[in-house]
C-alpha atoms as a PDB file:
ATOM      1  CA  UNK A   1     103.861  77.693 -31.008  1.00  0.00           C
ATOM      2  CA  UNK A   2     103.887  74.121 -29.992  1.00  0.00           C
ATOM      3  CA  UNK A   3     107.724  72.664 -29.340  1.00  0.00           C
ATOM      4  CA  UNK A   4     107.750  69.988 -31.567  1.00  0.00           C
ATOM      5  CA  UNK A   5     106.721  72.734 -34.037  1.00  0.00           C
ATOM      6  CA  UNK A   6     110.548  74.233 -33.918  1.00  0.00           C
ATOM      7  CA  UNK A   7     112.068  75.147 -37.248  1.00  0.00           C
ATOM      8  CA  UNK A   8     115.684  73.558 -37.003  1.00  0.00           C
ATOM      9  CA  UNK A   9     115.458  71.630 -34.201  1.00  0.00           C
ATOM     10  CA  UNK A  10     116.759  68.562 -35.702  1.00  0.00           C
ATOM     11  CA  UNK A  11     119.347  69.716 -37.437  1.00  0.00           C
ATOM     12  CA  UNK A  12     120.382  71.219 -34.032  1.00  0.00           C
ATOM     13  CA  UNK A  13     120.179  67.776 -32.548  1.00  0.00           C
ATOM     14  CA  UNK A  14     122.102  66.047 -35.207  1.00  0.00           C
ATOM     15  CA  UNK A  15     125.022  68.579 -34.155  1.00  0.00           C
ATOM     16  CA  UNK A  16     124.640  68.088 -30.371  1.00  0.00           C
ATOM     17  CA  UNK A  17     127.566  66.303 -28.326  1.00  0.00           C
ATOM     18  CA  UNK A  18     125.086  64.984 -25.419  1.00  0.00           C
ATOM     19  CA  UNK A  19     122.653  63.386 -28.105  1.00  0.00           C
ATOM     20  CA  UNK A  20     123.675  59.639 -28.944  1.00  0.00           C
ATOM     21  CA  UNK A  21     122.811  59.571 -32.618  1.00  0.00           C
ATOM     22  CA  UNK A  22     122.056  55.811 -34.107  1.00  0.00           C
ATOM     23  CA  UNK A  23     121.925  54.550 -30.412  1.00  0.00           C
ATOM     24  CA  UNK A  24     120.961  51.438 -31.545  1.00  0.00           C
ATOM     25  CA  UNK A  25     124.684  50.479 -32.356  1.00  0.00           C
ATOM     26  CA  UNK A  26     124.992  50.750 -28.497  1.00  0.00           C
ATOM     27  CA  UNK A  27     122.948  48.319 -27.589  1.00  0.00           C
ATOM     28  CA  UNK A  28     124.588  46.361 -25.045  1.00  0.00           C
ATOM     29  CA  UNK A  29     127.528  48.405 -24.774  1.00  0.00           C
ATOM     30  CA  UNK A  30     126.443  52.019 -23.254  1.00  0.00           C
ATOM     31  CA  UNK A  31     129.606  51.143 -20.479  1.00  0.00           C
ATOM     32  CA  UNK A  32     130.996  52.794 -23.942  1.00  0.00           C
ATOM     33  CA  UNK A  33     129.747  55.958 -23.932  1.00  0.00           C
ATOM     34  CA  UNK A  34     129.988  57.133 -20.566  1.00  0.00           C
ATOM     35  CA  UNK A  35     133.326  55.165 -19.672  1.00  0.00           C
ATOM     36  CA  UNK A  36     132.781  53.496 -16.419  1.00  0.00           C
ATOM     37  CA  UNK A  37     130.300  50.669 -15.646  1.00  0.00           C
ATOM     38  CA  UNK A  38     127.970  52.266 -13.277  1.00  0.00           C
ATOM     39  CA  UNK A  39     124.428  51.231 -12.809  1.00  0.00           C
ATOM     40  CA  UNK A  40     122.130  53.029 -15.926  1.00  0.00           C
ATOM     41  CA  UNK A  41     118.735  55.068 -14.852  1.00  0.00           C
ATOM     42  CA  UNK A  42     116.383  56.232 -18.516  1.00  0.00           C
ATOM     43  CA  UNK A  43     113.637  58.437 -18.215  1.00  0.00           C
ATOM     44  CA  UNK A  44     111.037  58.108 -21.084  1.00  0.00           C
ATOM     45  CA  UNK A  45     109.590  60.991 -22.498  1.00  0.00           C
ATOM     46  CA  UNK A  46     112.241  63.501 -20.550  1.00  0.00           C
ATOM     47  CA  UNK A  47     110.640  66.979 -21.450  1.00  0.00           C
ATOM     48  CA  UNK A  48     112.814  69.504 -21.038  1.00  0.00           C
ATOM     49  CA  UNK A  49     114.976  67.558 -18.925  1.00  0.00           C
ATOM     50  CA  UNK A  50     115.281  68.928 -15.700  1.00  0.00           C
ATOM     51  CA  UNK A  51     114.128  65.764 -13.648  1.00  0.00           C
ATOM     52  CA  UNK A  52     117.041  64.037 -15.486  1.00  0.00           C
ATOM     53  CA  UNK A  53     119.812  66.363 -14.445  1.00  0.00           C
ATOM     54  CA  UNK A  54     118.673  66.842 -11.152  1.00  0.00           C
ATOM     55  CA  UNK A  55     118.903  63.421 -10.545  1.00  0.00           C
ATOM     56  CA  UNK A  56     122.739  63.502 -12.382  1.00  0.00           C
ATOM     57  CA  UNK A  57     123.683  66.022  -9.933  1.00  0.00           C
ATOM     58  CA  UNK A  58     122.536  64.641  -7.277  1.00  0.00           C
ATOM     59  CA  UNK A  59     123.751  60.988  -8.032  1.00  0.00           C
ATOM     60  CA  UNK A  60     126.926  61.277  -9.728  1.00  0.00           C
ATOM     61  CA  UNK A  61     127.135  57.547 -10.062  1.00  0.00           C
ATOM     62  CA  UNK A  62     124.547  56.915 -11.748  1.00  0.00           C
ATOM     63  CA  UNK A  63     124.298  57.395 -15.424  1.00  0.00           C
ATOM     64  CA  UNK A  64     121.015  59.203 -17.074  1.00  0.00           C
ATOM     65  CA  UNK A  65     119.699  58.573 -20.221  1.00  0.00           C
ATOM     66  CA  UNK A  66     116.800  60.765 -21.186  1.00  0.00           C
ATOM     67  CA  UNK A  67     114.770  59.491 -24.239  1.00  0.00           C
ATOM     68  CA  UNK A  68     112.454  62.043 -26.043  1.00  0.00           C
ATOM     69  CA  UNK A  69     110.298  61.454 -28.904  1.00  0.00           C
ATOM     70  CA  UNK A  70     109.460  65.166 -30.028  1.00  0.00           C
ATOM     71  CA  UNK A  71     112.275  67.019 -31.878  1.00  0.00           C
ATOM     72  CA  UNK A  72     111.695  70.429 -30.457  1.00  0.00           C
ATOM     73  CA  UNK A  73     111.220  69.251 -27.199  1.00  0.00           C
ATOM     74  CA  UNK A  74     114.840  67.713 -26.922  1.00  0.00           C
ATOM     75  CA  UNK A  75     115.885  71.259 -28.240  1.00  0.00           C
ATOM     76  CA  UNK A  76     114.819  72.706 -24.837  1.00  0.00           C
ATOM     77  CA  UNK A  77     117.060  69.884 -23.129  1.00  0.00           C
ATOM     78  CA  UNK A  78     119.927  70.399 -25.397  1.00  0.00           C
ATOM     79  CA  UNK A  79     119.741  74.176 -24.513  1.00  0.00           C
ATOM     80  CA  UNK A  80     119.507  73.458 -20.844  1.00  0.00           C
ATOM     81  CA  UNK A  81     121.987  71.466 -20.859  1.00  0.00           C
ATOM     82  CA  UNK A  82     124.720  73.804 -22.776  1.00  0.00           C
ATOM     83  CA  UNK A  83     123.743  76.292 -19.885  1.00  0.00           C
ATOM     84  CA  UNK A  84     125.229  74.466 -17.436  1.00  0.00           C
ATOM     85  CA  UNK A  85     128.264  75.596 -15.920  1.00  0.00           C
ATOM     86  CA  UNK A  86     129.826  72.198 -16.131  1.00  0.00           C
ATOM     87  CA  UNK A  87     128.045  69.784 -18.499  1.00  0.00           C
ATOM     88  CA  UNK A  88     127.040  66.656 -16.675  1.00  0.00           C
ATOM     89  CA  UNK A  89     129.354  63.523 -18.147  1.00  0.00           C
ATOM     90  CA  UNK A  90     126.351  60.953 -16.758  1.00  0.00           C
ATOM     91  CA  UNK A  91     124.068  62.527 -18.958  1.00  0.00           C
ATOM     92  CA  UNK A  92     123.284  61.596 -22.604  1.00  0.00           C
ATOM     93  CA  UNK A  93     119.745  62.357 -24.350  1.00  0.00           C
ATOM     94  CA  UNK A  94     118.244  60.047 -27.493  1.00  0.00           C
ATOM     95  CA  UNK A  95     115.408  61.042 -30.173  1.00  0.00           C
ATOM     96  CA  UNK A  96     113.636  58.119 -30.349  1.00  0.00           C
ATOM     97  CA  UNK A  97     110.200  56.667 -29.804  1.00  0.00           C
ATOM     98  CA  UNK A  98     109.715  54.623 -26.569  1.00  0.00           C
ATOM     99  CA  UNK A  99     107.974  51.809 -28.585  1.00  0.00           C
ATOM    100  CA  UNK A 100     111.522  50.384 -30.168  1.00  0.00           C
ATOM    101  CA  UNK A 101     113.807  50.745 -27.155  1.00  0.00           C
ATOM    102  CA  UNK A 102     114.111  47.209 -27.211  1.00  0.00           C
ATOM    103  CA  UNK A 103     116.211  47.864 -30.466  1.00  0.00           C
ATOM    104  CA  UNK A 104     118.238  50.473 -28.259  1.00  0.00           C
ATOM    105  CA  UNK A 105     119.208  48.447 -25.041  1.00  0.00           C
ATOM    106  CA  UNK A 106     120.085  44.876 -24.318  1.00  0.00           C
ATOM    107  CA  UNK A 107     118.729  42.295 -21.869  1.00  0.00           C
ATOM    108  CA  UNK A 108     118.833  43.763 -18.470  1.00  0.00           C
ATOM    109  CA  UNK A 109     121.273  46.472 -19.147  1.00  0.00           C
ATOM    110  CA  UNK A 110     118.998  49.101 -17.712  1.00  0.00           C
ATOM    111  CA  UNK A 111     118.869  49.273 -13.588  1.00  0.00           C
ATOM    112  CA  UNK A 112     115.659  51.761 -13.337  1.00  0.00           C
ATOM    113  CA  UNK A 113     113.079  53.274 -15.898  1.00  0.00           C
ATOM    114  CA  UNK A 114     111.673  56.173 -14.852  1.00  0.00           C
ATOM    115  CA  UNK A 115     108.149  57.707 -16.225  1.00  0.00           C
ATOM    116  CA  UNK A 116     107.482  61.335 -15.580  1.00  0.00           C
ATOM    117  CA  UNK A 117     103.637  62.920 -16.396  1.00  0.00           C
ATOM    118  CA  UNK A 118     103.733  60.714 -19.115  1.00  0.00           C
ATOM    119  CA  UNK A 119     100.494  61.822 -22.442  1.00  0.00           C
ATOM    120  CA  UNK A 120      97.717  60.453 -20.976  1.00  0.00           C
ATOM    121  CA  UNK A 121      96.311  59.472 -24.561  1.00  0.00           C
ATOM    122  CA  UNK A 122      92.427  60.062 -23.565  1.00  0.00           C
ATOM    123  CA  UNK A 123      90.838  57.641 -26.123  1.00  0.00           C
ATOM    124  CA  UNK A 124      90.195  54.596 -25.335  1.00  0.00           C
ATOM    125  CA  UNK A 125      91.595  53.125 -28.601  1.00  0.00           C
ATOM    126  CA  UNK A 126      94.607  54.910 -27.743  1.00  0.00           C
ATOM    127  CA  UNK A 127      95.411  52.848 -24.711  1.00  0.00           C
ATOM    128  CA  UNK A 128      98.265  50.943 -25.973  1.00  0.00           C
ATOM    129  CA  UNK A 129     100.114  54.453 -26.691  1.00  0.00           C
ATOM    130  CA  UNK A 130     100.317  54.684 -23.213  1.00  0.00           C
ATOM    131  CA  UNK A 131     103.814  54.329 -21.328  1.00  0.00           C
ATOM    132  CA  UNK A 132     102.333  52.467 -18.572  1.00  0.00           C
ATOM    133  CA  UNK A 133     100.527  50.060 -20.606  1.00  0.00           C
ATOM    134  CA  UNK A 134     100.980  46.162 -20.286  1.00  0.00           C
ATOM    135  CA  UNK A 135     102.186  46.663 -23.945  1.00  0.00           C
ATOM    136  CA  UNK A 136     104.963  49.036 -22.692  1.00  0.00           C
ATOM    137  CA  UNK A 137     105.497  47.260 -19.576  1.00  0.00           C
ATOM    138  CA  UNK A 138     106.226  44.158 -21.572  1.00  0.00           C
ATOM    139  CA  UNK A 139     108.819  46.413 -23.270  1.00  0.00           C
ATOM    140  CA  UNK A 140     110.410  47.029 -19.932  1.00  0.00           C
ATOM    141  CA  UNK A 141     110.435  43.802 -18.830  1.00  0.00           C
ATOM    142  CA  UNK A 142     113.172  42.613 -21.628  1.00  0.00           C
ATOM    143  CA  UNK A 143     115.559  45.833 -20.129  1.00  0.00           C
ATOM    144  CA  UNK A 144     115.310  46.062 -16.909  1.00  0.00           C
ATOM    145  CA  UNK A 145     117.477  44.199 -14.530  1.00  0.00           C
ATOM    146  CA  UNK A 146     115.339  41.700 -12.966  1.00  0.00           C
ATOM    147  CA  UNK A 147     115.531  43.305  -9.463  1.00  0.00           C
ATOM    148  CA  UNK A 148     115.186  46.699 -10.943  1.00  0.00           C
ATOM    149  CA  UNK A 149     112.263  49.068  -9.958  1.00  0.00           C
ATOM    150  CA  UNK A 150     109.860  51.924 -12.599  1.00  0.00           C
ATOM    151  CA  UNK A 151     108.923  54.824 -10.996  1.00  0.00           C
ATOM    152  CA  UNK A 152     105.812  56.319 -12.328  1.00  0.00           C
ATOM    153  CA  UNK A 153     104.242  60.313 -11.555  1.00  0.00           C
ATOM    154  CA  UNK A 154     101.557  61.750 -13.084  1.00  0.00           C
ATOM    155  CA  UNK A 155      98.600  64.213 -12.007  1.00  0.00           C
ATOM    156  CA  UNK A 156      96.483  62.715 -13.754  1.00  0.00           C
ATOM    157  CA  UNK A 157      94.012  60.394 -11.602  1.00  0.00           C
ATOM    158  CA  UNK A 158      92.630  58.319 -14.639  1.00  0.00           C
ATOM    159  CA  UNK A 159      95.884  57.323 -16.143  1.00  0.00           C
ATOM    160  CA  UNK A 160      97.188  56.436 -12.334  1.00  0.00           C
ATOM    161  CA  UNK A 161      94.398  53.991 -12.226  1.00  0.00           C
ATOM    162  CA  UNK A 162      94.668  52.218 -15.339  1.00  0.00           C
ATOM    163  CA  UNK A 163      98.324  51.968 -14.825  1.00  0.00           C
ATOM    164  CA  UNK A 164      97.113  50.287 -11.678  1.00  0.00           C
ATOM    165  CA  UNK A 165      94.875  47.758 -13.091  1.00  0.00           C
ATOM    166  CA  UNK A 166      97.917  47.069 -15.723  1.00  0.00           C
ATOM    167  CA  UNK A 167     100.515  45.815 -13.221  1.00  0.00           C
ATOM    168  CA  UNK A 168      98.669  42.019 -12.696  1.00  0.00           C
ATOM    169  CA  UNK A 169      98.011  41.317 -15.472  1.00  0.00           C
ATOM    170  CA  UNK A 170     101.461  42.196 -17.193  1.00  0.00           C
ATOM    171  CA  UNK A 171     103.101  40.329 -14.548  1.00  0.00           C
ATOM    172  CA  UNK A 172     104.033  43.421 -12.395  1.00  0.00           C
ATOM    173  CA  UNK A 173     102.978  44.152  -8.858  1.00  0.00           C
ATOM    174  CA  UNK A 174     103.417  47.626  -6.641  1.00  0.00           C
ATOM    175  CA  UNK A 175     106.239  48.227  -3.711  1.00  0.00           C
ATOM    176  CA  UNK A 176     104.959  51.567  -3.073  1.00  0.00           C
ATOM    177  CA  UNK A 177     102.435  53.400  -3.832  1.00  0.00           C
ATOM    178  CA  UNK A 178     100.939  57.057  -3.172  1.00  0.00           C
ATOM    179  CA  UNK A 179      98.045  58.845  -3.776  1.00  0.00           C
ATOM    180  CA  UNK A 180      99.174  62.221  -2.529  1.00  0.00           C
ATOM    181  CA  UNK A 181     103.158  62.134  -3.055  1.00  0.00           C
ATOM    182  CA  UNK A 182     104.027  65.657  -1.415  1.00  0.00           C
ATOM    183  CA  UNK A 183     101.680  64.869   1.646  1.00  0.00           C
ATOM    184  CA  UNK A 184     103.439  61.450   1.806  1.00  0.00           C
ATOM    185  CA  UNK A 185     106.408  61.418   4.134  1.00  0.00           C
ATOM    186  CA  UNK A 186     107.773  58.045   2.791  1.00  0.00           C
ATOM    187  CA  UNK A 187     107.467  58.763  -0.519  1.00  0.00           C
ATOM    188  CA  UNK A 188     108.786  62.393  -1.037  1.00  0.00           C
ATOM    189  CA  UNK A 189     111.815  62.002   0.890  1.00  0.00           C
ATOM    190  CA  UNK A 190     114.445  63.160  -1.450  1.00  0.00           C
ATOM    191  CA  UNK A 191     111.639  63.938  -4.381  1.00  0.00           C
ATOM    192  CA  UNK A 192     112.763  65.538  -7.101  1.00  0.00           C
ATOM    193  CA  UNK A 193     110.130  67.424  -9.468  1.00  0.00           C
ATOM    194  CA  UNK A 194     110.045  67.917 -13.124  1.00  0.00           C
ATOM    195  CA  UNK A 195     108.830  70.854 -14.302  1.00  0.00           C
ATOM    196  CA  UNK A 196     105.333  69.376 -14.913  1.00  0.00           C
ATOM    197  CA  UNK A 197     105.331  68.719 -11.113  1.00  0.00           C
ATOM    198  CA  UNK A 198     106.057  71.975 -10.073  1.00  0.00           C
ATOM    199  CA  UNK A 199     103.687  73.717 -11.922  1.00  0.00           C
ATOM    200  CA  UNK A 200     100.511  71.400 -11.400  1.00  0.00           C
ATOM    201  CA  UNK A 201     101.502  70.672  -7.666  1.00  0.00           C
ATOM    202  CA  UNK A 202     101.412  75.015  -6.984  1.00  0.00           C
ATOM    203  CA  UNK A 203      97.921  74.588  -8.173  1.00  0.00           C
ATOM    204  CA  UNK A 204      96.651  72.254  -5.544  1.00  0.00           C
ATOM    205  CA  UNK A 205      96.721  69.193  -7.746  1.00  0.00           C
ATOM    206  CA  UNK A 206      97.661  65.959  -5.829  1.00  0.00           C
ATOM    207  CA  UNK A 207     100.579  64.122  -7.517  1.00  0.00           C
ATOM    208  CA  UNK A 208     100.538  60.286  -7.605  1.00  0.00           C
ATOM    209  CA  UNK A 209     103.611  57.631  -7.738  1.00  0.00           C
ATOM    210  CA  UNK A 210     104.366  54.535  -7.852  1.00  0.00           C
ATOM    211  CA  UNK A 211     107.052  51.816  -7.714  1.00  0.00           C
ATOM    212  CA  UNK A 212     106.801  48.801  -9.413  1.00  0.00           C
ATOM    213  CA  UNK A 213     109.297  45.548  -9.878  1.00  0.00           C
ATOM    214  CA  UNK A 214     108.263  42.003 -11.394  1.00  0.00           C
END
């Protein structure tokens, strides 16, 4: 059974205390939610959501927001999350699609984006799909703090390279970049995998970053 397949799963969601429902009336005002005003780190297209609350434990102050497009896919999140011993008060999780976050966040309120094994979408006429498209990374451009950084990780060598040959011309350009992330000592230092990563890294697959600002 596929995960967005779930029977339930939104109605599950629409109960769930760490799932901002009709974020778009925070816009501007996420301090809100989580009660203090420290800096605010998204991941787009979370998974299951273990890179997200890694990072929350790890960086207590720092708040997450994990943004997840599929239903049943948040449902894993959601689960993981009520699992937790203590439930992480930097975390919060939205259902949305990635292409109207600009309806979700205000001008610069977001310090980094990150992008995690993101679909590759194959097709050629599916390019703009793509989370590290220009299109997308014009998106980004209106949220992000203007000396904040997007990570990107992916094992996929085709999609690394057209998110490449993106960055000029959307008016982006590369602080780091790797080609080989757990053989590079820079840029694994403190590395923390999703679940994706993991898995395709234990088959020999090399996993490649970068970091990108304007």
């Amino acid at each position: 059974m596929r995960l967005r397949n779930i029977t339930g799963s939104r109605e599950i969601i629409g109960e769930s205390v760490f799932v901002v429902h009709e974020p778009e009336r925070q816009k501007g005002n996420w301090r809100n939610i989580f009660g203090n005003n420290n800096p605010i780190h998204i991941e787009i297209g979370m998974g299951k959501g273990r890179f997200l609350m890694d990072m929350a434990k790890v960086y207590p102050s720092i708040n997450y927001i994990g943004i997840e497009k599929y239903s049943s896919v948040l449902l894993r999140a959601i689960q993981k999350m009520e699992r937790e011993e203590q439930p992480l008060s930097n975390v919060r999780f939205i259902r949305m699609d990635a292409e109207t976050i600009g309806n979700v966040f205000e001008m610069e309120e977001v310090d980094r984006i990150y992008l995690n094994f993101s679909d590759p979408w194959p097709k050629d006429r599916h390019a703009k799909r793509r989370l590290p498209s220009r299109e997308f990374l014009a998106r980004y451009d209106k949220i992000l703090k203007k000396e904040g950084q997007l990570e990107f990780k992916t094992d996929n060598k085709d999609l690394f390279l057209f998110a490449l040959e993106e960055l000029e011309p959307a008016g982006w350009k590369a602080e780091k970049i790797s080609y080989d992330l757990h053989r590079d000592k820079d840029m694994s230092e403190g590395n923390i995998m999703t679940e994706y990563e993991e898995k395709f890294s234990s088959i020999g697959n090399p996993i490649y970053k970068y970091i990108i600002k304007r």
